[in-house]
N, C-alpha and C. Protein backbone atom coordinates (compact mmCIF):
# COMPACT_ATOMS: atom_id res chain seq x y z
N UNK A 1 0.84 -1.18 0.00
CA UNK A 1 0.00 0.00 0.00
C UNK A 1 0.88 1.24 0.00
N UNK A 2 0.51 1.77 -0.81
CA UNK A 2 1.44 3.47 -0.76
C UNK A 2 0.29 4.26 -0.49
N UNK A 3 0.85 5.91 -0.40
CA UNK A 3 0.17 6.81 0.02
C UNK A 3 0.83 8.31 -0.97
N UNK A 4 0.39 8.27 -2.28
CA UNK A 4 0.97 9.63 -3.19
C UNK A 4 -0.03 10.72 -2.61
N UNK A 5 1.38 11.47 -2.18
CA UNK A 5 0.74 13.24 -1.61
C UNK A 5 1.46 13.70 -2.61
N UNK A 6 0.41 14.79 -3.18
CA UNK A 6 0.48 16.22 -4.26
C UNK A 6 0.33 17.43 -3.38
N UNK A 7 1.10 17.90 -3.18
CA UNK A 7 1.12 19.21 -3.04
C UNK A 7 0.71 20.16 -4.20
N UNK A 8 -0.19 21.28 -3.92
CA UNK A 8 -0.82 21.63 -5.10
C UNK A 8 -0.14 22.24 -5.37
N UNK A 9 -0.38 22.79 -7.42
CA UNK A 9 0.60 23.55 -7.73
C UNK A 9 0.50 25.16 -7.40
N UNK A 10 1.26 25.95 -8.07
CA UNK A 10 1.89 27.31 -7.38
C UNK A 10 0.81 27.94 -7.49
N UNK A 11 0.76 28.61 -6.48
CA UNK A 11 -0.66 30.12 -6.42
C UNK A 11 0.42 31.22 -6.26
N UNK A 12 -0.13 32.70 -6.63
CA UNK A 12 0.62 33.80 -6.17
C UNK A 12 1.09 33.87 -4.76
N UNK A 13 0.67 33.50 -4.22
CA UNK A 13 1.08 33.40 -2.45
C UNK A 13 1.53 32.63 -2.29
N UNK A 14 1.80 31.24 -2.98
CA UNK A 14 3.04 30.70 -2.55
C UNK A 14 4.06 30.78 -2.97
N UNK A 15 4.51 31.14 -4.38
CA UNK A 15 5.21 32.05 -5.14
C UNK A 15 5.77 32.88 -4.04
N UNK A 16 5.09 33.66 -4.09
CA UNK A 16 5.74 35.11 -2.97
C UNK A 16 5.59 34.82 -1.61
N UNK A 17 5.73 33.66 -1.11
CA UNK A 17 5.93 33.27 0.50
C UNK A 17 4.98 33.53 1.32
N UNK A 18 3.99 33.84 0.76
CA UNK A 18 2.77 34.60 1.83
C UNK A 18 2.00 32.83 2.11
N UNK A 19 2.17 32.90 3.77
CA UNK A 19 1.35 31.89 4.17
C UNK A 19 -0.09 32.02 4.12
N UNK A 20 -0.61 30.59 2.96
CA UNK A 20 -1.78 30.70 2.28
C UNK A 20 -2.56 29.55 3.70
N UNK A 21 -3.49 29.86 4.17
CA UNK A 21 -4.20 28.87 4.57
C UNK A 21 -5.90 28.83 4.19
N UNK A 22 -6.51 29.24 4.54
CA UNK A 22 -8.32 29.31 4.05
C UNK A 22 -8.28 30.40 3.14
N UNK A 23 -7.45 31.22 2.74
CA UNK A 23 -7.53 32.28 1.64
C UNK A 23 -7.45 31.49 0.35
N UNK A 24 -8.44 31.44 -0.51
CA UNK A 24 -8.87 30.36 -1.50
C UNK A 24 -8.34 30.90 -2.58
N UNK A 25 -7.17 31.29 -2.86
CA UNK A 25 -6.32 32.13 -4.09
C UNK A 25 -5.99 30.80 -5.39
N UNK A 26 -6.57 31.25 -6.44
CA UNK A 26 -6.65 30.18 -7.53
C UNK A 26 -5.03 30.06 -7.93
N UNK A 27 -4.60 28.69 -8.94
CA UNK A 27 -3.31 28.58 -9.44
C UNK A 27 -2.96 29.63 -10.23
N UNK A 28 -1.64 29.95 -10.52
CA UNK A 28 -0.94 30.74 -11.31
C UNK A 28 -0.79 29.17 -13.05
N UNK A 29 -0.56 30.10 -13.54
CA UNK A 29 -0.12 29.20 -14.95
C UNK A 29 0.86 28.37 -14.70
N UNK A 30 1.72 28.70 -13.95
CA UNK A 30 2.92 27.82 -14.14
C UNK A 30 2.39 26.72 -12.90
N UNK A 31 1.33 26.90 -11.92
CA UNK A 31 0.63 26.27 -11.26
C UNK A 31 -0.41 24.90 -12.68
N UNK A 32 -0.88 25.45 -12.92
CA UNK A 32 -2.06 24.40 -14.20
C UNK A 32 -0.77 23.52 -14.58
N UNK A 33 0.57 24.10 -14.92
CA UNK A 33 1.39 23.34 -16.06
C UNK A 33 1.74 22.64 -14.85
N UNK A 34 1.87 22.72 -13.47
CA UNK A 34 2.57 21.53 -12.51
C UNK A 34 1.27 20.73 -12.14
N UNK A 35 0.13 21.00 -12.29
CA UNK A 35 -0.81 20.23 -11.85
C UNK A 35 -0.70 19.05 -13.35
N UNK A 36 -0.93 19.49 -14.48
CA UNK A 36 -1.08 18.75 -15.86
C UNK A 36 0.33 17.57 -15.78
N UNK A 37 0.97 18.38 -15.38
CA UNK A 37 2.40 17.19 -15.32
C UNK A 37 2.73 16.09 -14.20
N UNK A 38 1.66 16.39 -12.90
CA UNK A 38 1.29 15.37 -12.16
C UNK A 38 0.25 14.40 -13.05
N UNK A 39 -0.34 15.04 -13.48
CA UNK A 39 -1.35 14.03 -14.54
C UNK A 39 -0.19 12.90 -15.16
N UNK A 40 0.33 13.12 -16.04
CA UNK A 40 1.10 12.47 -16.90
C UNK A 40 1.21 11.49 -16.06
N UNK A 41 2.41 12.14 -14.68
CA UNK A 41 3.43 11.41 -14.07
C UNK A 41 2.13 10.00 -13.21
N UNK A 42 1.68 10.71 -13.30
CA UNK A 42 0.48 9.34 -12.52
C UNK A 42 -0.53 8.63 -13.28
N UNK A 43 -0.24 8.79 -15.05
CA UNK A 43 -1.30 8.02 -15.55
C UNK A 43 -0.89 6.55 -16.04
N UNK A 44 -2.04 6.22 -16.13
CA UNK A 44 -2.19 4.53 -15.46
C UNK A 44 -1.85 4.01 -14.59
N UNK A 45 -1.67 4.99 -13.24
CA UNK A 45 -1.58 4.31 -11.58
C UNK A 45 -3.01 3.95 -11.39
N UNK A 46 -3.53 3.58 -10.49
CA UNK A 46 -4.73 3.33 -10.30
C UNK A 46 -4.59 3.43 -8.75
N UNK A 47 -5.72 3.82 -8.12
CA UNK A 47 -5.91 4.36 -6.97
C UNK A 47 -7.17 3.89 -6.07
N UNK A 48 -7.09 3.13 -4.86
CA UNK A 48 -8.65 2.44 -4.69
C UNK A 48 -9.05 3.91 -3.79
N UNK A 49 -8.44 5.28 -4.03
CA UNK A 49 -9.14 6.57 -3.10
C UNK A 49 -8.45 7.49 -3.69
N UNK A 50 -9.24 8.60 -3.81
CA UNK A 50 -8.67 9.86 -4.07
C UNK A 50 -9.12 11.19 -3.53
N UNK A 51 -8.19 11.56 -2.52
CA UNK A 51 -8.49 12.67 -1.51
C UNK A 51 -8.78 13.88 -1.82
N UNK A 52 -9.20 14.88 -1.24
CA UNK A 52 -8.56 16.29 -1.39
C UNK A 52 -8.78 17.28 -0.03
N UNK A 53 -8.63 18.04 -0.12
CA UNK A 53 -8.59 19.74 0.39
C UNK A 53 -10.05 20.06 -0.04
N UNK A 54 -10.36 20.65 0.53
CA UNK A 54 -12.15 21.03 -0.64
C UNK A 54 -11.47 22.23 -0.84
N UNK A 55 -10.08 23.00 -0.36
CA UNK A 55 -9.92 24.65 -1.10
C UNK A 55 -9.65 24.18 -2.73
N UNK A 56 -9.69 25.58 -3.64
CA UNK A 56 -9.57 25.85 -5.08
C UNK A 56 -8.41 25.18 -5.72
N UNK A 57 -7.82 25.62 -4.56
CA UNK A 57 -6.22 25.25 -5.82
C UNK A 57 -5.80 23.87 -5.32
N UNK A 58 -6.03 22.96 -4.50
CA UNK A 58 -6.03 21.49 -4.25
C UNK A 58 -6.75 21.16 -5.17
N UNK A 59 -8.09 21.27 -5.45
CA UNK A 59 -9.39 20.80 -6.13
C UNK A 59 -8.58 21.19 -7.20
N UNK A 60 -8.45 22.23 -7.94
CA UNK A 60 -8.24 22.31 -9.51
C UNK A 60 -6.74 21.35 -9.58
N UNK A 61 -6.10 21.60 -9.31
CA UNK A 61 -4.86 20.59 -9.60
C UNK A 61 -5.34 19.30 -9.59
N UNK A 62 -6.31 18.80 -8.68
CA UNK A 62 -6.60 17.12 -8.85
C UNK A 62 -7.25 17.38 -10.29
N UNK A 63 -7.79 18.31 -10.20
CA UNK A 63 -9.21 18.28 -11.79
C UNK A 63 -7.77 18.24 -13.03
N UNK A 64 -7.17 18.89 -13.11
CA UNK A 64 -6.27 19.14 -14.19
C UNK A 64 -5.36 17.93 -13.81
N UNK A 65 -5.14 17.32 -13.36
CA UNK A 65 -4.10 16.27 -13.16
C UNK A 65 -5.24 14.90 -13.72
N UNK A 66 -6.44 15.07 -13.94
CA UNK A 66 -7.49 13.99 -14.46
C UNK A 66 -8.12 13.53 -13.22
N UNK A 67 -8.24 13.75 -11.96
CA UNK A 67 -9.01 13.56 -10.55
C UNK A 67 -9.94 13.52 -10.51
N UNK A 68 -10.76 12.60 -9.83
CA UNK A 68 -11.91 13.45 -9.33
C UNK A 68 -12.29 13.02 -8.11
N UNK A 69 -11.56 13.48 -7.05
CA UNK A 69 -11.15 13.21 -5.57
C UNK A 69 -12.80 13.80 -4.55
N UNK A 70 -12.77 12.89 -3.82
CA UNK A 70 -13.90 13.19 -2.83
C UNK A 70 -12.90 14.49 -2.10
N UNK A 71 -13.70 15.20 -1.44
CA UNK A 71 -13.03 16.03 -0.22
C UNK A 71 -13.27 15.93 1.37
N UNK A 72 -11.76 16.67 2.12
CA UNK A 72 -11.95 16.12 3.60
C UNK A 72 -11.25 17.59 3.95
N UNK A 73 -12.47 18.11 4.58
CA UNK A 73 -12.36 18.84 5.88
C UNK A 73 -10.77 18.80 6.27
N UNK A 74 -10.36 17.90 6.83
CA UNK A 74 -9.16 17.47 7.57
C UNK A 74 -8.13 17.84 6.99
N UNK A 75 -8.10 18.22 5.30
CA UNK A 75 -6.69 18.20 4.46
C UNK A 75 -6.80 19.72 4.22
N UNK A 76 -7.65 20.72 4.81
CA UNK A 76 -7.78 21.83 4.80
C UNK A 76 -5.85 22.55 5.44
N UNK A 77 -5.57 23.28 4.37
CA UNK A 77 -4.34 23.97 4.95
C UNK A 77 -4.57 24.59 6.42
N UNK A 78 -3.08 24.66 7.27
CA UNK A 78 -2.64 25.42 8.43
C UNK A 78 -3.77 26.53 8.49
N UNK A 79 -4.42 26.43 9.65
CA UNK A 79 -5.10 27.73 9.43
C UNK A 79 -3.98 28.95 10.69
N UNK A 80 -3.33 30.25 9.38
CA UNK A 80 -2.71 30.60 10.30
C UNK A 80 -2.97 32.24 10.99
N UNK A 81 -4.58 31.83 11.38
CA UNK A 81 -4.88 32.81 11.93
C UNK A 81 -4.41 34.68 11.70
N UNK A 82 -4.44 35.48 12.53
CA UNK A 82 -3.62 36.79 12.57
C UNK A 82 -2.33 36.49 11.48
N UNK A 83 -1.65 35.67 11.11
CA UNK A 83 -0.73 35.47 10.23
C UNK A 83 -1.00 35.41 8.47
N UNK A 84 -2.18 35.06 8.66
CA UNK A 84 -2.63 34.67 6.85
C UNK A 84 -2.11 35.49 6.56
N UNK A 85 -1.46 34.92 4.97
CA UNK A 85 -0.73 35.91 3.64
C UNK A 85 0.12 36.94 4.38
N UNK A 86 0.54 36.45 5.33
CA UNK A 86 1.56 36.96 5.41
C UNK A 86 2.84 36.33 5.20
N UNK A 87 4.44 36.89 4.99
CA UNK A 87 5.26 36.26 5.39
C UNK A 87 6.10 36.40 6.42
N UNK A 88 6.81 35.16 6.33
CA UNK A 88 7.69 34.51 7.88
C UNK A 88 8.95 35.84 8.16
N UNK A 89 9.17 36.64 7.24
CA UNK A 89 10.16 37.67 7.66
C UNK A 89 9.75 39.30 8.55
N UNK A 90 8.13 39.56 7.88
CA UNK A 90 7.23 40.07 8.26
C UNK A 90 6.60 40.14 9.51
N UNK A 91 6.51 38.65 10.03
CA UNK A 91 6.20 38.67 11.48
C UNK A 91 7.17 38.21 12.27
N UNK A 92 8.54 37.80 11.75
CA UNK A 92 9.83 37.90 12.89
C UNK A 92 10.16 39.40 12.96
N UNK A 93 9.74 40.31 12.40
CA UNK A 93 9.97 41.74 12.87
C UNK A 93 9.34 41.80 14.42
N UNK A 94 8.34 41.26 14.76
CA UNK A 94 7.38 41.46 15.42
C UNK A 94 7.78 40.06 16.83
N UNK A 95 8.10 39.28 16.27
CA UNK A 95 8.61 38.01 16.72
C UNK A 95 9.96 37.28 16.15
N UNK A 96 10.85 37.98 16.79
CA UNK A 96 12.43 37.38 15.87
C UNK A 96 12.19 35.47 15.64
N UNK A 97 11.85 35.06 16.95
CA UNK A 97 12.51 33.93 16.33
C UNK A 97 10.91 32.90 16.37
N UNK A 98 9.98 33.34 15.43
CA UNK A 98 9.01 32.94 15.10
C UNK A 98 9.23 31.62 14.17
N UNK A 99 8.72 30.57 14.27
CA UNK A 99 8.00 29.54 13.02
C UNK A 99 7.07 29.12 13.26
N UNK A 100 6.41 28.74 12.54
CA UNK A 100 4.70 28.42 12.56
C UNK A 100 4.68 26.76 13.36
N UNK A 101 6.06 25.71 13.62
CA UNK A 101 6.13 24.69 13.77
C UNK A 101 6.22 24.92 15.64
N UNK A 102 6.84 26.22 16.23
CA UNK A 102 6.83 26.47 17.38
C UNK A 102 5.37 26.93 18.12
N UNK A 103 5.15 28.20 17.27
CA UNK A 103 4.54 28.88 17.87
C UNK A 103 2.74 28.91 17.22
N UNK A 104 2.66 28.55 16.12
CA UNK A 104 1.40 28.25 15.33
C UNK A 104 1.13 29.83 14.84
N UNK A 105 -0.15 29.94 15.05
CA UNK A 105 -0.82 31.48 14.32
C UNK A 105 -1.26 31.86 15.03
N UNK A 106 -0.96 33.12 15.97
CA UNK A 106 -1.94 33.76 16.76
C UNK A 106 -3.76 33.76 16.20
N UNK A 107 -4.71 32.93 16.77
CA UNK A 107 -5.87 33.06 16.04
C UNK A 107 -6.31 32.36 15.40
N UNK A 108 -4.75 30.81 15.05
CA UNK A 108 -5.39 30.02 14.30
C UNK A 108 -4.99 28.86 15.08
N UNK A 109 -4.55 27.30 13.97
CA UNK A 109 -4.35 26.36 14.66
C UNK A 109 -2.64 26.41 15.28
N UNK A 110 -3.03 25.36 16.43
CA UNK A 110 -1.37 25.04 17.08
C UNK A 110 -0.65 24.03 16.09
N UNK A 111 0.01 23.55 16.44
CA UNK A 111 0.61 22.27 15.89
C UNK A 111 -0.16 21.27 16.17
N UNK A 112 -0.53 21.44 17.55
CA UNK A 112 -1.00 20.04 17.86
C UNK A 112 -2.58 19.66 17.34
N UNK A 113 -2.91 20.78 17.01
CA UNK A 113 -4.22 20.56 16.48
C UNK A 113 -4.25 19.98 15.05
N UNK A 114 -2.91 20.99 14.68
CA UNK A 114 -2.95 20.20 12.97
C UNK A 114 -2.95 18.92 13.20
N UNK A 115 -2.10 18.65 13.48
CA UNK A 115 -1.84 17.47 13.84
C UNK A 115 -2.86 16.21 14.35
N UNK A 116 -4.02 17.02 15.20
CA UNK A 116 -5.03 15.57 15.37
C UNK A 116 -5.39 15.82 14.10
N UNK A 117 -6.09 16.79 13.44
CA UNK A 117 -6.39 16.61 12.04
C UNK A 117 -5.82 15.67 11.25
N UNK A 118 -4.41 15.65 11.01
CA UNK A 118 -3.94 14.83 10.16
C UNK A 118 -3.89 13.35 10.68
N UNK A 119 -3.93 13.37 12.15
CA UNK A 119 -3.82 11.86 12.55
C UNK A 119 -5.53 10.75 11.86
N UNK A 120 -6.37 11.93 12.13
CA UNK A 120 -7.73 11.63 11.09
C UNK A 120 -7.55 11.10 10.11
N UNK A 121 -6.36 11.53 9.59
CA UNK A 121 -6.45 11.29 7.76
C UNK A 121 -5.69 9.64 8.02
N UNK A 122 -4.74 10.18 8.71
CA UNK A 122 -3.56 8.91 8.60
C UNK A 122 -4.67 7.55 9.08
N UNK A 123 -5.31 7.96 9.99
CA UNK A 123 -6.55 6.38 9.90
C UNK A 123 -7.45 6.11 9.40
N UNK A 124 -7.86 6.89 8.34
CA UNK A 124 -8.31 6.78 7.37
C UNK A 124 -7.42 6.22 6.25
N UNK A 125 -6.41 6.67 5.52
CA UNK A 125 -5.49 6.19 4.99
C UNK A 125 -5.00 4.88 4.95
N UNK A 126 -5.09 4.62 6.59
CA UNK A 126 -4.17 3.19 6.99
C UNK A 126 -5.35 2.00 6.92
N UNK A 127 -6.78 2.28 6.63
CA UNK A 127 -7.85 1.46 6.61
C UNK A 127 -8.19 1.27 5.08
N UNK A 128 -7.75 1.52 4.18
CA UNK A 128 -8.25 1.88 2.83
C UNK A 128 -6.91 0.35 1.91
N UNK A 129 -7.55 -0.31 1.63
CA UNK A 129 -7.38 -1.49 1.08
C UNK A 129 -6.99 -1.34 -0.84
N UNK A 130 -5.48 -0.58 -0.56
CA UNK A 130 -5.04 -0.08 -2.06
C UNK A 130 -4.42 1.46 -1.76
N UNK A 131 -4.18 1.32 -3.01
CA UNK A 131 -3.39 2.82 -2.93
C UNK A 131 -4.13 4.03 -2.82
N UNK A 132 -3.57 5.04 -2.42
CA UNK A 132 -4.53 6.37 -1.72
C UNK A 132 -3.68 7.36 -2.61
N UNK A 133 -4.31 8.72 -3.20
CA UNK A 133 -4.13 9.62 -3.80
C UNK A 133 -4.44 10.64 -2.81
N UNK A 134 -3.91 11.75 -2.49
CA UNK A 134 -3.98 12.67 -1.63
C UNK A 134 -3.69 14.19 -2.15
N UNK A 135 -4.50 15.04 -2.90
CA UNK A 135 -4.18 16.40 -2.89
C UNK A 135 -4.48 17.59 -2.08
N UNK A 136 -3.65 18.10 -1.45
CA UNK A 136 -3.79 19.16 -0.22
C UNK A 136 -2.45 20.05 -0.68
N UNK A 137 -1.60 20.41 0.67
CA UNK A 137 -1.38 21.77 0.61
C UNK A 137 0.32 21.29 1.68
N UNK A 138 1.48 22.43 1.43
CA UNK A 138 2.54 22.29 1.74
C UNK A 138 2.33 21.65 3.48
N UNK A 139 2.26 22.84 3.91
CA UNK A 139 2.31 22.27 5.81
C UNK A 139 1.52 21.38 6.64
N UNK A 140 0.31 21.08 6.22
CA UNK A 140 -0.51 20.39 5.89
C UNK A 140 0.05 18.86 5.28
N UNK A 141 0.11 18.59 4.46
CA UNK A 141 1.23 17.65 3.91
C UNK A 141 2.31 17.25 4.56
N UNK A 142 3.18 18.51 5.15
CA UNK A 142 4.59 18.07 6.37
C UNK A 142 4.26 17.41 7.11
N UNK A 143 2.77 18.14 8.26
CA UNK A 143 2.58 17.12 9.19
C UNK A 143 2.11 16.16 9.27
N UNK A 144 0.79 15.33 8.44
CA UNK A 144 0.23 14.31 7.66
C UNK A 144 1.94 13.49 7.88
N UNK A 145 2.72 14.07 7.33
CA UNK A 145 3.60 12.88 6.91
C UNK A 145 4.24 12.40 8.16
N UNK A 146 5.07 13.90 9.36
CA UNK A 146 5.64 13.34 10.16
C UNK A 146 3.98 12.21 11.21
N UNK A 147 3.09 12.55 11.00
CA UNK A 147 2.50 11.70 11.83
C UNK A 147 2.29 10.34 11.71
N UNK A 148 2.60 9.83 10.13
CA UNK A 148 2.54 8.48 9.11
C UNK A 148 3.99 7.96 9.80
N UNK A 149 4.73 8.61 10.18
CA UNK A 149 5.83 8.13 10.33
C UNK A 149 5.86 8.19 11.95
N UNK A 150 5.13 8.90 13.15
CA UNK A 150 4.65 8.23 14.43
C UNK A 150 5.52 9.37 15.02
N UNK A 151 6.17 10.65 14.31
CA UNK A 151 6.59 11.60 15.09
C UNK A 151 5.77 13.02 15.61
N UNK A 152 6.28 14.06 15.85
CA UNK A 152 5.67 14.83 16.69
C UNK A 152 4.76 15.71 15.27
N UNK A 153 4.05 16.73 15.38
CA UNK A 153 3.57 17.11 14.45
C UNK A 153 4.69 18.32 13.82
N UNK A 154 5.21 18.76 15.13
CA UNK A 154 5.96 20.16 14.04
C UNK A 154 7.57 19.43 13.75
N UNK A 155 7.49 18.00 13.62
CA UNK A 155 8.63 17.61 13.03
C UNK A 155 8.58 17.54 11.64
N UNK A 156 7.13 17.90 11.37
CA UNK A 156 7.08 18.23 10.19
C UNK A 156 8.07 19.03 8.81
N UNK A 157 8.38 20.59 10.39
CA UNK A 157 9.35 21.79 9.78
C UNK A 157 10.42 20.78 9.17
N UNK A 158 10.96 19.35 9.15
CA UNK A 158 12.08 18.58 8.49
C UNK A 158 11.96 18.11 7.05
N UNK A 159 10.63 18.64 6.54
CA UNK A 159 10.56 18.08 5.14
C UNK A 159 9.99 18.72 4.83
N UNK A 160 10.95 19.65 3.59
CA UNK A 160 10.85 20.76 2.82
C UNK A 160 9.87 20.29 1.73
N UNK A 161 8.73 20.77 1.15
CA UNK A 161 8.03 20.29 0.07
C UNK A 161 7.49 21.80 -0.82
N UNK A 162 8.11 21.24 -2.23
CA UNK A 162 7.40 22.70 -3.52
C UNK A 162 6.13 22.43 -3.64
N UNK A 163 5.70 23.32 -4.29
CA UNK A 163 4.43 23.29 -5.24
C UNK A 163 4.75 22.48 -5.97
N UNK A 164 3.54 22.23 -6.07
CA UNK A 164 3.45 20.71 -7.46
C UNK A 164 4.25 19.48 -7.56
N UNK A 165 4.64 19.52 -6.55
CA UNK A 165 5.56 18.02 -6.61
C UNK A 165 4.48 16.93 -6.31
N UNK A 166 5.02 15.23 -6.13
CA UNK A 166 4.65 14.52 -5.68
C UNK A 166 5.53 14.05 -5.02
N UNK A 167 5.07 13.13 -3.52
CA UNK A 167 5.98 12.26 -2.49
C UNK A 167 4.81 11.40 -2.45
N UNK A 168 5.86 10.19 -1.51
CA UNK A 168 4.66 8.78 -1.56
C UNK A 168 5.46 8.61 0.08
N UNK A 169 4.68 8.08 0.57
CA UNK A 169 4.26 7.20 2.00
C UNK A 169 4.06 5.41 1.57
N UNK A 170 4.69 4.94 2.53
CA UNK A 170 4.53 3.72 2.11
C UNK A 170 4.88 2.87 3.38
N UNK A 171 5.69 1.39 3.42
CA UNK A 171 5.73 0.95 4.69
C UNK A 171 7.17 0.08 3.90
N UNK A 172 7.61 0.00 4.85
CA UNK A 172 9.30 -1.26 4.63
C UNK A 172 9.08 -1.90 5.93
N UNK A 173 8.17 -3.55 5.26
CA UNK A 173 7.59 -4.42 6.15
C UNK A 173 6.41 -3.99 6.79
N UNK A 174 6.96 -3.96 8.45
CA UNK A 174 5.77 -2.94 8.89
C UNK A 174 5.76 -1.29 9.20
N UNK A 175 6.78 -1.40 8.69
CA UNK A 175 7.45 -0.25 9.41
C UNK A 175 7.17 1.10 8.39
N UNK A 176 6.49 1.88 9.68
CA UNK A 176 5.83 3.74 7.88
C UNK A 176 7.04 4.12 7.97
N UNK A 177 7.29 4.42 6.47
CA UNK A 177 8.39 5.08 5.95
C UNK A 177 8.03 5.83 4.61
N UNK A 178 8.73 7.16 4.59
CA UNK A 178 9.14 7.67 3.29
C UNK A 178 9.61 6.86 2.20
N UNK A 179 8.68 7.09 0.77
CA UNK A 179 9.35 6.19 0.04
C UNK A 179 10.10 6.97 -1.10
N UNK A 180 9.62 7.99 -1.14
CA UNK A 180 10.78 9.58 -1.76
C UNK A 180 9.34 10.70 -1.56
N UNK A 181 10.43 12.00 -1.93
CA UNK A 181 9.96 12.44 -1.52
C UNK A 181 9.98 14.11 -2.10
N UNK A 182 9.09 14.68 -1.93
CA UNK A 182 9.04 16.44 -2.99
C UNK A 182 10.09 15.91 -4.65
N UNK A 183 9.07 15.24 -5.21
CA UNK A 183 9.47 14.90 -6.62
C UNK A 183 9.11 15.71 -7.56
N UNK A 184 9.88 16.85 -8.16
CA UNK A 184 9.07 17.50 -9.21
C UNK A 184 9.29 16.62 -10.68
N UNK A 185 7.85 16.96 -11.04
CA UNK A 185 7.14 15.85 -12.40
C UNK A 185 6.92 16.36 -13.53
C-alpha cells in the first residue's frame, strides 16, 4: 500500500511566500502546467481513493491532473490565523525567532491541532485497502507525513516540500516510511 501526496501547484502566495491557509487564491499558470504534469506522471496508476482539500487550488490541480477526488475537511491547509498571507520575515519583525512549527498562528491552529487533524487522515489512509491519492497543501502535507511516520507534528518543519511536486508514504515491512519524496514531475 502506498500513500501519493500532491502538493498543489503554485498560487501567487506561494510564489511570494505569503502563508496561504483558508484564503482560497486560484493557481498561477505555471501552477495548471505543474498540476497537468502530475497528470502524466500518474497516468495509469490506479488508486482504490482519491483525496482532497475542498480549497480551489487542491481541487483544480486534482481536476487538471485527471481527478476526481472526494473532499476532507481534515486536508484543509494550516489555518494561520492573525498570520494569513503573510510572510515569515514580516512577522519575525514582530517576533524574531518565530515559526509556525513552534509557535502556530496567533488566532489560528497550534501544531497540535494540525496534527489531530492529520492523525484523522492517517486512519483513514491506513484502513483503505489499495493505494490512496492525496491532494492538499505544503504544511498540511509536512505534518500528515511526520505523523505516518509516528513523530511529533511540528517535526514536520524537516521536510521541505514545492508546489506541485509529488511524495509517496509507504511501509518497509511494517514499518511507515518515506518512500521519496518532494518529486518534481
Amino acid at each position: 500500500m502506498e500513500v501519493v501526496l500532491v502538493r498543489h501547484g503554485e498560487t501567487e502566495w506561494s510564489r511570494d511566500g505569503r502563508h496561504t491557509g483558508s484564503t482560497d487564491v486560484p493557481l498561477t499558470e505555471q501552477g495548471e502546467e505543474q498540476a497537468r504534469a502530475v497528470g502524466e506522471a500518474l497516468r495509469g496508476r490506479a488508486f482504490a481513493v482519491v483525496l482532497s482539500s475542498p480549497l480551489q487550488r487542491a481541487l483544480e490541480t486534482a481536476r487538471l491532473a485527471g481527478f476526481s477526488p472526494a473532499t476532507r475537511e481534515e486536508l484543509g491547509e494550516w489555518d494561520y490565523g492573525e498570520y494569513e498571507g503573510r510572510r515569515t520575515s514580516e512577522i519575525r519583525q514582530q517576533v524574531p525567532d518565530w515559526t509556525i512549527w513552534r509557535y502556530g498562528g496567533p488566532g489560528g491552529e497550534s501544531p497540535e491541532e494540525v496534527g489531530a487533524r492529520a492523525d484523522r487522515v492517517v486512519a483513514e489512509l491506513r484502513a483503505v485497502d489499495g493505494d490512496v491519492l492525496v491532494f492538499a497543501h505544503g504544511h498540511l502535507l509536512r505534518v500528515l507525513t511526520a505523523r505516518w511516520l509516528e513523530l511529533s507534528p511540528a517535526d514536520g518543519r524537516l521536510f521541505a516540500l514545492d508546489p506541485g511536486t509529488v511524495s509517496t508514504l509507504g511501509y518497509e515491512r511494517e514499518q511507515a516510511v518515506i518512500r521519496n519524496w518532494n518529486v518534481a514531475v
